[in-house]
PDB file of N, CA and C in Angstrom:
ATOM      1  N   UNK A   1      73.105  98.660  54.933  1.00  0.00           N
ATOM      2  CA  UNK A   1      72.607  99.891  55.505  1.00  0.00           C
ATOM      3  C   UNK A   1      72.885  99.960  57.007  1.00  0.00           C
ATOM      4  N   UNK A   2      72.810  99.082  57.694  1.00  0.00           N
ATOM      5  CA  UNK A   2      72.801  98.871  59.082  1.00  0.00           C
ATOM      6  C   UNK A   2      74.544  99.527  59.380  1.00  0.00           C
ATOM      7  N   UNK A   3      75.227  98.465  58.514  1.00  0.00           N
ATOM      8  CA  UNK A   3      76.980  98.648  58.900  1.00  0.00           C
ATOM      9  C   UNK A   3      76.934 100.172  58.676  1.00  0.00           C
ATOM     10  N   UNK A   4      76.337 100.914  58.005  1.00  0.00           N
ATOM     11  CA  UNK A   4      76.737 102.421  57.399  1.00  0.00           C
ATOM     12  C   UNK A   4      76.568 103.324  58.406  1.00  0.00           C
ATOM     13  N   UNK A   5      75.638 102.550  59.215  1.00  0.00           N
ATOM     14  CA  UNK A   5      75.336 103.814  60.544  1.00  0.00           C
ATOM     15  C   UNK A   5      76.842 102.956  61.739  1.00  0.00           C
ATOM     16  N   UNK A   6      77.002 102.177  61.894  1.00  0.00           N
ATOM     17  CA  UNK A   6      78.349 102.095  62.526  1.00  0.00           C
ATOM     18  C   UNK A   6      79.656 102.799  61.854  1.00  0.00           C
ATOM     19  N   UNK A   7      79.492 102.165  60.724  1.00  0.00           N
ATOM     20  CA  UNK A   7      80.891 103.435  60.270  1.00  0.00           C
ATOM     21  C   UNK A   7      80.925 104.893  60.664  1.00  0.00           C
ATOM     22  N   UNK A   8      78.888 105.248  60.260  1.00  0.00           N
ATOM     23  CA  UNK A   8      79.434 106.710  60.687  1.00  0.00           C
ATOM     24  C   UNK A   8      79.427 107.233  61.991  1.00  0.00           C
ATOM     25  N   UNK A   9      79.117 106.474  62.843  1.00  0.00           N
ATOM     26  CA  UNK A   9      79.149 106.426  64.532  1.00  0.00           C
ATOM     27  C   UNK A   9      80.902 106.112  64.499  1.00  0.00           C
ATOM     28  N   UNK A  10      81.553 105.881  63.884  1.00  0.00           N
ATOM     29  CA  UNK A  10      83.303 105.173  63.937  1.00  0.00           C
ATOM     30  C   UNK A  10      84.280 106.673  63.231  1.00  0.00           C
ATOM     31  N   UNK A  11      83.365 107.187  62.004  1.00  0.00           N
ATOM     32  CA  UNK A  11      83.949 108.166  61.652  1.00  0.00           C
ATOM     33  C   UNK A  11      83.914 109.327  62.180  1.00  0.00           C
ATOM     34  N   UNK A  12      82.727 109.510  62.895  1.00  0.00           N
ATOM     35  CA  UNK A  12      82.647 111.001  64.389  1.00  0.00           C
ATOM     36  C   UNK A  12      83.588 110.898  65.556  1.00  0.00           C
ATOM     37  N   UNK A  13      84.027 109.563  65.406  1.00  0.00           N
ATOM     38  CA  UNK A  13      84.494 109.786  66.380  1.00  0.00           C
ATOM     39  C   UNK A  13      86.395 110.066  66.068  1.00  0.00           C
ATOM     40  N   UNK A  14      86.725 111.141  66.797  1.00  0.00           N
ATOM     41  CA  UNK A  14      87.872 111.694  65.933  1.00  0.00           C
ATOM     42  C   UNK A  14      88.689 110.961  66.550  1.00  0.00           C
ATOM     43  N   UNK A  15      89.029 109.847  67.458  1.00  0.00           N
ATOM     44  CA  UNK A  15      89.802 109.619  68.290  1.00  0.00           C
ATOM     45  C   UNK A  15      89.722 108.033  67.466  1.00  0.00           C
ATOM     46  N   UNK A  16      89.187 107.297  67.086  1.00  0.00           N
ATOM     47  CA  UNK A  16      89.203 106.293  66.202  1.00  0.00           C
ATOM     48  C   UNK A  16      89.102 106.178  64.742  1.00  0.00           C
ATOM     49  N   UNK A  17      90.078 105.562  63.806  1.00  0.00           N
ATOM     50  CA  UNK A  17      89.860 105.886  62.825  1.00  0.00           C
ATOM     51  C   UNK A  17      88.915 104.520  61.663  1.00  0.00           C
ATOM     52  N   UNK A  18      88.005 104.697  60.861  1.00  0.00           N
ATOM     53  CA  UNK A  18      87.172 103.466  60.429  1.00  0.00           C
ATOM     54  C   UNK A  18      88.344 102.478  60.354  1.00  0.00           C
ATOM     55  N   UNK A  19      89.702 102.522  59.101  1.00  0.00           N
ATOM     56  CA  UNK A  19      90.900 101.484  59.421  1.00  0.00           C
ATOM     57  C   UNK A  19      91.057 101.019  60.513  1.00  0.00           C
ATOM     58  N   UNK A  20      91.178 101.510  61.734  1.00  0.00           N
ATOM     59  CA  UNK A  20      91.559 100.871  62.824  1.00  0.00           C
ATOM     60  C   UNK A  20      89.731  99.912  62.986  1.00  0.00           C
ATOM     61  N   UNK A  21      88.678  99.752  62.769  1.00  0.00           N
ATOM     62  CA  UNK A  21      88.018  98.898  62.809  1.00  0.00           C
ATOM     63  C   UNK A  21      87.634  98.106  62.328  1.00  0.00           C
ATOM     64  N   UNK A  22      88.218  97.779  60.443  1.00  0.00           N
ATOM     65  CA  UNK A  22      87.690  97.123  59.695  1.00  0.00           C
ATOM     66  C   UNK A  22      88.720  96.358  59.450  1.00  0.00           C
ATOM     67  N   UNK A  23      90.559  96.845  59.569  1.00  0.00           N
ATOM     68  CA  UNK A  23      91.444  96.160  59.526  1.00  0.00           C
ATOM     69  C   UNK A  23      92.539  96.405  60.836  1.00  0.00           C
ATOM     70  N   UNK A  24      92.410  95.785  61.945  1.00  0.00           N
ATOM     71  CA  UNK A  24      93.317  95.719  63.152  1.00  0.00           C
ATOM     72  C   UNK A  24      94.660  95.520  62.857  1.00  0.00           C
ATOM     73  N   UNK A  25      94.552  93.901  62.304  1.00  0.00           N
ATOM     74  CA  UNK A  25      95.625  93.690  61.582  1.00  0.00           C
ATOM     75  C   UNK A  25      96.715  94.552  61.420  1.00  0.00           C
ATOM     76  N   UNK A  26      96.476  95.691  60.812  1.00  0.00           N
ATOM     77  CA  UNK A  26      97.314  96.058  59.655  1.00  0.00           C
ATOM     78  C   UNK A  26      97.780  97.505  60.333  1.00  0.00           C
ATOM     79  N   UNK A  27      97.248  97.600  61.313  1.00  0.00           N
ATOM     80  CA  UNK A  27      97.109  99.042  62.837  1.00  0.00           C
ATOM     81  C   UNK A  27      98.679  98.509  63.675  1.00  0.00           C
ATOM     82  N   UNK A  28      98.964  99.558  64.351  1.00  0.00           N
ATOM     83  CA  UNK A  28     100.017  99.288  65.148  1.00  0.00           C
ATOM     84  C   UNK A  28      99.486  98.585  67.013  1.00  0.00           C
ATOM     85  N   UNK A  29      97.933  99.110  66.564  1.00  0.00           N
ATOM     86  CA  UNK A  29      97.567  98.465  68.205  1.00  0.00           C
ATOM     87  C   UNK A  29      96.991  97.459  67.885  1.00  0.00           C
ATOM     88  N   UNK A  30      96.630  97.067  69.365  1.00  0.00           N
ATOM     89  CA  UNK A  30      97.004  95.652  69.496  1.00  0.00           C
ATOM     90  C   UNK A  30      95.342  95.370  69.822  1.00  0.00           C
ATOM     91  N   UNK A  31      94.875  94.349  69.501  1.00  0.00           N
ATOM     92  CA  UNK A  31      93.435  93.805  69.352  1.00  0.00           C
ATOM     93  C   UNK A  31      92.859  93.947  70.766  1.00  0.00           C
ATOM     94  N   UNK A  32      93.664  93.957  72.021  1.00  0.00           N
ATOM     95  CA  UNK A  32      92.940  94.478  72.833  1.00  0.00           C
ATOM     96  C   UNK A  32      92.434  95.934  72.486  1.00  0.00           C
ATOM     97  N   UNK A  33      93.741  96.465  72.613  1.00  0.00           N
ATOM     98  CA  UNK A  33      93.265  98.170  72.285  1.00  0.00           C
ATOM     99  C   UNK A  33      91.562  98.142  71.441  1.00  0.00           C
ATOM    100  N   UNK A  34      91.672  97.559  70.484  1.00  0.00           N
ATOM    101  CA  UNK A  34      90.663  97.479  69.535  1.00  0.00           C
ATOM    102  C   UNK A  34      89.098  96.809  70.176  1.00  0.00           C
ATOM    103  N   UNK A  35      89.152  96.270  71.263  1.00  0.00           N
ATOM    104  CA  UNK A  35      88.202  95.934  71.804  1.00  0.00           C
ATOM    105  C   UNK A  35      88.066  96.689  73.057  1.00  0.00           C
ATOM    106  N   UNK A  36      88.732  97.228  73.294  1.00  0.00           N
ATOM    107  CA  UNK A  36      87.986  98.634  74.385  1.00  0.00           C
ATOM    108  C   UNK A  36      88.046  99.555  73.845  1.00  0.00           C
ATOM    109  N   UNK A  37      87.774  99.945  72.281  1.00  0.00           N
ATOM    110  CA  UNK A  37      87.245 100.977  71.268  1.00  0.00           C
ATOM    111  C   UNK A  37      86.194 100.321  71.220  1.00  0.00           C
ATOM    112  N   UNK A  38      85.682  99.385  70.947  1.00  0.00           N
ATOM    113  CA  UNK A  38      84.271  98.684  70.775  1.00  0.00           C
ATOM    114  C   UNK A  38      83.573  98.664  72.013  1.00  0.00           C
ATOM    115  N   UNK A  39      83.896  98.799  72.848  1.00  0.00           N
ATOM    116  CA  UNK A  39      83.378  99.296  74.140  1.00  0.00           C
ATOM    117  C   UNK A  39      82.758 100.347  74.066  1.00  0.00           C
ATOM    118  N   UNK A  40      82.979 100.771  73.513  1.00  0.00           N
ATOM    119  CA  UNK A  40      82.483 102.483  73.685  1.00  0.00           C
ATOM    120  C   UNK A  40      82.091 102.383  72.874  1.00  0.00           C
ATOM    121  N   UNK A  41      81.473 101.480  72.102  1.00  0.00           N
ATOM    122  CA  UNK A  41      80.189 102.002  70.703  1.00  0.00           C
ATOM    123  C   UNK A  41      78.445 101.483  71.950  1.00  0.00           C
ATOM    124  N   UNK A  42      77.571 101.761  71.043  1.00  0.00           N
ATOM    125  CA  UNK A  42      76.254 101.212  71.402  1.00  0.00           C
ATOM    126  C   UNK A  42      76.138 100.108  71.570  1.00  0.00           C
ATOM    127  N   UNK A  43      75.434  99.177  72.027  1.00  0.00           N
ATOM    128  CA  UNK A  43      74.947  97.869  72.222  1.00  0.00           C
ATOM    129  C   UNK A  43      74.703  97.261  70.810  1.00  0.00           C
ATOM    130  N   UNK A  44      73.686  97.727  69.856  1.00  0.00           N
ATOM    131  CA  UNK A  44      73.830  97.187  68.521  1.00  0.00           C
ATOM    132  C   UNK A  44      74.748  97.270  67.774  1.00  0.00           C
ATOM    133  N   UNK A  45      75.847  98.385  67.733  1.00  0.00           N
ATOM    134  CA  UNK A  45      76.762  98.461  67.134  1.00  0.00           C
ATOM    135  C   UNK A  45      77.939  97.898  67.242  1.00  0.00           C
ATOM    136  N   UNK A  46      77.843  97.977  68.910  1.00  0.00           N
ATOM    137  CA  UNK A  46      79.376  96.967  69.094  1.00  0.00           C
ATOM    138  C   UNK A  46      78.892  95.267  68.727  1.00  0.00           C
ATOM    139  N   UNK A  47      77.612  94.862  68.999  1.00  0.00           N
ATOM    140  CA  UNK A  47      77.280  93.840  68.215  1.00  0.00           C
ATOM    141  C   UNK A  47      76.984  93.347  67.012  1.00  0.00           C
ATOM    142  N   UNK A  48      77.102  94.505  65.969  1.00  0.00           N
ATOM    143  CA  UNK A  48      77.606  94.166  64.274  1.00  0.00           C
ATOM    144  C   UNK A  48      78.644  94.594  64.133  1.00  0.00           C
ATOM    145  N   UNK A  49      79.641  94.791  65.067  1.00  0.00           N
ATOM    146  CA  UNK A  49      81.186  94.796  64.977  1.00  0.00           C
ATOM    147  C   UNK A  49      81.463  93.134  65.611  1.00  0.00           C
ATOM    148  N   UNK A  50      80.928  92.640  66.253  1.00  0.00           N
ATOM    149  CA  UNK A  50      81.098  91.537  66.745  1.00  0.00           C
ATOM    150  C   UNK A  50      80.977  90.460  65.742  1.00  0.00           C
ATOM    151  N   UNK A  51      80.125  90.825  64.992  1.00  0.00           N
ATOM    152  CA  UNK A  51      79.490  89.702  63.872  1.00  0.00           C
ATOM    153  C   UNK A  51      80.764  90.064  62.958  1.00  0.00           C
ATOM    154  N   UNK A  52      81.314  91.159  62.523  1.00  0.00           N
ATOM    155  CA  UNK A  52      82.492  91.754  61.142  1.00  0.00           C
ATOM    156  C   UNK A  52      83.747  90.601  61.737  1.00  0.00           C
ATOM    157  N   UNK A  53      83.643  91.029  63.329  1.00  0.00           N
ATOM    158  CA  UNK A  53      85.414  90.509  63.100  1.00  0.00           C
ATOM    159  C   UNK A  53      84.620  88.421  63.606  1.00  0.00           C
ATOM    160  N   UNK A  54      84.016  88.447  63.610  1.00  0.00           N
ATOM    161  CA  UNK A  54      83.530  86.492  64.284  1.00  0.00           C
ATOM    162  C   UNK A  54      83.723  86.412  62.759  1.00  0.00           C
ATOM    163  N   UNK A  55      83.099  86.792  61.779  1.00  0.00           N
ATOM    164  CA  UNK A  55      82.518  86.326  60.330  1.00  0.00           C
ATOM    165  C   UNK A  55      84.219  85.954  59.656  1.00  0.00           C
ATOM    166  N   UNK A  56      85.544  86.854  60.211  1.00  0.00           N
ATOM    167  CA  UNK A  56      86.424  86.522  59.765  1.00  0.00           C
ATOM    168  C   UNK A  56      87.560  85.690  60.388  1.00  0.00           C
ATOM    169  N   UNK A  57      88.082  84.657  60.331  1.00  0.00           N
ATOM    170  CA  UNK A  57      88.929  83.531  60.816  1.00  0.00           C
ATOM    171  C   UNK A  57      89.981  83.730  61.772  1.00  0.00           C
ATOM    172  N   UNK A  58      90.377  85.294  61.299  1.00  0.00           N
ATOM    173  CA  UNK A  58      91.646  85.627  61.988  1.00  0.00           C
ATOM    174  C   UNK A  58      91.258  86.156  63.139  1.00  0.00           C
ATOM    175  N   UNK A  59      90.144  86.820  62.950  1.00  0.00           N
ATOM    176  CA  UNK A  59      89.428  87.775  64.264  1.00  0.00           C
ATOM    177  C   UNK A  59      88.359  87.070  65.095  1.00  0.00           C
ATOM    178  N   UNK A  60      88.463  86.371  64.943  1.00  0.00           N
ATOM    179  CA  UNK A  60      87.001  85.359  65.798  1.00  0.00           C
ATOM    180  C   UNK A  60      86.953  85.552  67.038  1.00  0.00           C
ATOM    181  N   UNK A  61      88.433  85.355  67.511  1.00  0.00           N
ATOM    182  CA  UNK A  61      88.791  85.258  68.853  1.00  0.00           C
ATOM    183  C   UNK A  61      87.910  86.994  69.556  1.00  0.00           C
ATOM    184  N   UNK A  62      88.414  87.591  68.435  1.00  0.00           N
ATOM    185  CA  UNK A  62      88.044  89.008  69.023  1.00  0.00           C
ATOM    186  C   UNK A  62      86.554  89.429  68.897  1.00  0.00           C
ATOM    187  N   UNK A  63      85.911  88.921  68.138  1.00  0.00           N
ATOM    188  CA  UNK A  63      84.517  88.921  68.135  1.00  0.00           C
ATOM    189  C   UNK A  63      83.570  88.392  69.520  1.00  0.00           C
ATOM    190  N   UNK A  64      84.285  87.070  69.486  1.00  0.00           N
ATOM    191  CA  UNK A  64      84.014  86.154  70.826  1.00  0.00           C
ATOM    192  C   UNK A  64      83.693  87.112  71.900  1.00  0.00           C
ATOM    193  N   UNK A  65      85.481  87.939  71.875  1.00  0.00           N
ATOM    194  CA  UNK A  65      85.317  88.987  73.097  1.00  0.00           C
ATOM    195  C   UNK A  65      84.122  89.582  73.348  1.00  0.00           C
ATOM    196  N   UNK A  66      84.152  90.514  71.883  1.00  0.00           N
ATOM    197  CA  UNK A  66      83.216  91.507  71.830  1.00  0.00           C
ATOM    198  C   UNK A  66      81.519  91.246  72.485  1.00  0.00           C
ATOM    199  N   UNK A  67      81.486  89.994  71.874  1.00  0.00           N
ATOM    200  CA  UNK A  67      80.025  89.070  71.864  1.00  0.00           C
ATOM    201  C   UNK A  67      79.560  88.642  73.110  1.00  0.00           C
ATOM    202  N   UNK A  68      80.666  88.664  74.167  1.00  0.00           N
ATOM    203  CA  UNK A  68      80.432  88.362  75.357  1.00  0.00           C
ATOM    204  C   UNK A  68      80.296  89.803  76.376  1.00  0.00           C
ATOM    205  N   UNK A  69      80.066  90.833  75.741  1.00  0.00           N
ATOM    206  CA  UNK A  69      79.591  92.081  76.434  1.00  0.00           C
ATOM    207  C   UNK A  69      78.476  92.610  75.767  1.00  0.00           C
ATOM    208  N   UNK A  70      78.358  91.863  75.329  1.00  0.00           N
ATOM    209  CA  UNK A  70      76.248  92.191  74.991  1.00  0.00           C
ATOM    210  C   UNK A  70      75.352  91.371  74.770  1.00  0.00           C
ATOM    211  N   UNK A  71      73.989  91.912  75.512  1.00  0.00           N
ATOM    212  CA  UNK A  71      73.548  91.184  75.601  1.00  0.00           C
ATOM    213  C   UNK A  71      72.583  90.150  75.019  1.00  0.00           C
ATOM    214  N   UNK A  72      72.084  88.929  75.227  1.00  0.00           N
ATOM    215  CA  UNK A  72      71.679  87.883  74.216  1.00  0.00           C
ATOM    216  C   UNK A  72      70.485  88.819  73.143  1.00  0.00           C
ATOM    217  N   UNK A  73      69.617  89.302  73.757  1.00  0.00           N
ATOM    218  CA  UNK A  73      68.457  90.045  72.486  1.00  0.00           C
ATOM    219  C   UNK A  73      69.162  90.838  71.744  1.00  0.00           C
ATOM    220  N   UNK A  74      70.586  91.523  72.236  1.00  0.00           N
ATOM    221  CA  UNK A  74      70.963  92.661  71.025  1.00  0.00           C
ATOM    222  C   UNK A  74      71.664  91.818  70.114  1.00  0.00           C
ATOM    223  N   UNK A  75      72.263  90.413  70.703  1.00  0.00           N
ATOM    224  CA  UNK A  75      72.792  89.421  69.768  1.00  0.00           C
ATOM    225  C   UNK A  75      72.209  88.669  68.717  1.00  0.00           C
ATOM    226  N   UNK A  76      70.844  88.928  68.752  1.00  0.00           N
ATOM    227  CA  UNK A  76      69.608  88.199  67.989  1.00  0.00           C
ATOM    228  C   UNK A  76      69.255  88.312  67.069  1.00  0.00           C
ATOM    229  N   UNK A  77      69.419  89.863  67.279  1.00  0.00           N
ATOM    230  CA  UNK A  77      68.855  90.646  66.208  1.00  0.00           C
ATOM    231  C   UNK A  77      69.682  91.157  64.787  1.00  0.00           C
ATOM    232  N   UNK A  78      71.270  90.918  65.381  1.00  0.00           N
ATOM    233  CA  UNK A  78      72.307  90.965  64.553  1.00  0.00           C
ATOM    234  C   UNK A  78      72.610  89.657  63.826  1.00  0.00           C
ATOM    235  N   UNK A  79      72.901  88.494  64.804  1.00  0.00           N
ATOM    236  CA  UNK A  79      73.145  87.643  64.188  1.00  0.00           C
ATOM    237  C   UNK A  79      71.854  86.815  63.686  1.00  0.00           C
ATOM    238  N   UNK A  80      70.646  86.827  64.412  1.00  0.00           N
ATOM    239  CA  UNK A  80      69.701  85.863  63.952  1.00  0.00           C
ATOM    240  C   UNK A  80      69.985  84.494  64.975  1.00  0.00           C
ATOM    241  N   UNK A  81      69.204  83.777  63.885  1.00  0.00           N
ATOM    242  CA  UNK A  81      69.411  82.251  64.345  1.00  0.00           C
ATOM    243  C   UNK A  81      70.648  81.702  65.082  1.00  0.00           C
ATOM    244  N   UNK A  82      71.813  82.462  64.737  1.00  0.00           N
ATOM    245  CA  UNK A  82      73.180  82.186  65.022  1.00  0.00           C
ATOM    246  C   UNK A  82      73.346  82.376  66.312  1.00  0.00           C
ATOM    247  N   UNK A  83      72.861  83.678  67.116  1.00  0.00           N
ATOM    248  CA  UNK A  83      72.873  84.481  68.059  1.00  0.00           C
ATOM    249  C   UNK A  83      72.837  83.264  69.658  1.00  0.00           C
ATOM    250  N   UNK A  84      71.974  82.293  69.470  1.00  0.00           N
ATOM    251  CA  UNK A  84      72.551  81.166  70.743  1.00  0.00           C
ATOM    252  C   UNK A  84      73.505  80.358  70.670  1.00  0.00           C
ATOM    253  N   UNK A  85      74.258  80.238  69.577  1.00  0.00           N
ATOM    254  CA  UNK A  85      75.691  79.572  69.136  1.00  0.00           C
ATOM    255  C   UNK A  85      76.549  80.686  69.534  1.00  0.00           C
ATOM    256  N   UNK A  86      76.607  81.970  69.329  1.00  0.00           N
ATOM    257  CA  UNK A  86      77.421  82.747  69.372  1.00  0.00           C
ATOM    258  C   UNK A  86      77.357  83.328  70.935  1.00  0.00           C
ATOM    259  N   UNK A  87      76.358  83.143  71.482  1.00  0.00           N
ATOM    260  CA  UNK A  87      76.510  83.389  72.965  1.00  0.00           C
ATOM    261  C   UNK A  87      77.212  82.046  73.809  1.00  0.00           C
ATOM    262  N   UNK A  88      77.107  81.297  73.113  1.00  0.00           N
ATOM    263  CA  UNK A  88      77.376  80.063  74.575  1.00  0.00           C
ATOM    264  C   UNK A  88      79.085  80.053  73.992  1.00  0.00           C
ATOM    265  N   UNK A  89      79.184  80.395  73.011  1.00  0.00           N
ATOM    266  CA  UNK A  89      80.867  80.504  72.275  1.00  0.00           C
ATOM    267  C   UNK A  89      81.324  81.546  73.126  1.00  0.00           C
ATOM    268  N   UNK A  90      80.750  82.342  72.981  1.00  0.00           N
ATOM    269  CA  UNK A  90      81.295  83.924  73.940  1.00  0.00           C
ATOM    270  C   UNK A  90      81.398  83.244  75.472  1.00  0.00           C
ATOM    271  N   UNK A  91      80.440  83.006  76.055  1.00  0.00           N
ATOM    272  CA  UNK A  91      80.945  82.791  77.373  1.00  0.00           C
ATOM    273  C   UNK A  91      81.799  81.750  78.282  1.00  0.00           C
ATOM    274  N   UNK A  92      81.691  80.513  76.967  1.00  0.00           N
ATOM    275  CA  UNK A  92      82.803  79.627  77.296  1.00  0.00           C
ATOM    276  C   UNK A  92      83.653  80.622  76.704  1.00  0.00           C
ATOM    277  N   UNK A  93      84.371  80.723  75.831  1.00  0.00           N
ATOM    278  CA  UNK A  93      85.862  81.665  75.743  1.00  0.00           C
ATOM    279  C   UNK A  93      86.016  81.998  76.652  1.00  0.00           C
ATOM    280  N   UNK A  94      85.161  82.836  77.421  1.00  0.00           N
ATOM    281  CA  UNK A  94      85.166  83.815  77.963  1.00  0.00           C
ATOM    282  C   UNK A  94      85.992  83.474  79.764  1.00  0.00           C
ATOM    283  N   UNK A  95      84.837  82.146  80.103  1.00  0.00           N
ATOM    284  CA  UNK A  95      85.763  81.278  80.768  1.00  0.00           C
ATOM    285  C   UNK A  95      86.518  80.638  80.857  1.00  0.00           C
ATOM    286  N   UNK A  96      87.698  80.514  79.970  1.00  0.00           N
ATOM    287  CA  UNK A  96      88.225  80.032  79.412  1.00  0.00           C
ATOM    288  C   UNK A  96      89.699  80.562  80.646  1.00  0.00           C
ATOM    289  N   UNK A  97      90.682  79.554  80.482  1.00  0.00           N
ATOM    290  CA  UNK A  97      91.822  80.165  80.946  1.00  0.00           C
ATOM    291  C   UNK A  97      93.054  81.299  80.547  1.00  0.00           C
ATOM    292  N   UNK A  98      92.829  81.133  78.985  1.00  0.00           N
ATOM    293  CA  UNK A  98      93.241  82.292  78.372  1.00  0.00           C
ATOM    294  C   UNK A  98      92.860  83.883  78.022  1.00  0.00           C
ATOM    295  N   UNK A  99      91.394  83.549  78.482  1.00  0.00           N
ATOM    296  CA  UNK A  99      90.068  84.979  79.028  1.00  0.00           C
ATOM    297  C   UNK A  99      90.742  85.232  79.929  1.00  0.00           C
ATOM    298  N   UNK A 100      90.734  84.444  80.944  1.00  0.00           N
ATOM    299  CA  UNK A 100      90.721  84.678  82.254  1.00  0.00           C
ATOM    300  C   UNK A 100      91.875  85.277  82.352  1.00  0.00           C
ATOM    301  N   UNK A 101      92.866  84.925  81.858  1.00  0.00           N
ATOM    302  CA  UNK A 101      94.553  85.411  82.176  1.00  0.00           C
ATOM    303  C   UNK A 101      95.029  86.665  81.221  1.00  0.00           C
ATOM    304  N   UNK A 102      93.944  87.299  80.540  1.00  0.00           N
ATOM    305  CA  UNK A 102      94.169  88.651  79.685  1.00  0.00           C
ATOM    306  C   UNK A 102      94.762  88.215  78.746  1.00  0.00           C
ATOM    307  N   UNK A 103      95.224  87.155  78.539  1.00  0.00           N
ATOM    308  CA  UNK A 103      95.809  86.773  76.895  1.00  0.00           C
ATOM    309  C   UNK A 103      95.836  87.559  75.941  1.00  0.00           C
ATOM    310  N   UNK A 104      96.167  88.180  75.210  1.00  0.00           N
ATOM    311  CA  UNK A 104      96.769  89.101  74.287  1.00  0.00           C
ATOM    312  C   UNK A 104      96.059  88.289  73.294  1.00  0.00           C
ATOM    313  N   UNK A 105      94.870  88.748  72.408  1.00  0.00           N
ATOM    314  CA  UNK A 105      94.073  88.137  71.482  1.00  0.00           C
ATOM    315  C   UNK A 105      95.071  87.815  69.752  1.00  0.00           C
ATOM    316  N   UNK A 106      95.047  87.042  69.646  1.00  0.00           N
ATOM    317  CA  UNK A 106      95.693  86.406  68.026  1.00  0.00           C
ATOM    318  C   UNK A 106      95.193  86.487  67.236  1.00  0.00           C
TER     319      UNK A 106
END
């Protein structure tokens, strides 16, 4: 129920399409692009978009991102228990030298 109100916060918006958020992958842009679309959602929402793409192997990296622009209580409440693992992950990445240097996310 929760994800359903992000989709339809993803489907109003005419300038993003739900595909471009559930599969990047398979989009012609590029996972940055895709994380300054998640920018522009809400605080809870861009943080159960954070949890969709962390939960999957290929996208972690991009979750990380995401996870490191919100903040720890909106992370809490999405992830739970997880939510202080997933912050101290976010901000080491984050400091990381490949953060730091805009690295083109994999």
């Amino acid at each position: 129920k929760l994800l359903r109100s992000v989709w339809n916060m993803v489907l109003s918006n005419k300038q993003n399409s739900i595909s471009k958020f559930l599969n990047p992958e398979t989009q012609d842009d590029s996972y940055i692009e895709m994380y300054d679309a998640a920018l522009l959602l809400e605080p809870f929402q861009r943080a159960m978009m954070a949890q969709y793409y962390y939960q999957r192997v290929h996208l972690r990296e991009l979750g990380l991102r995401i996870s490191a622009t919100c903040e720890f209580h909106v992370l809490q409440r999405v992830f739970g228990s997880a939510a202080e693992i997933i912050y101290e992950q976010s901000e080491k990445y984050m400091a990381s030298p490949e953060a730091e240097a805009g690295a083109e996310i994999n």
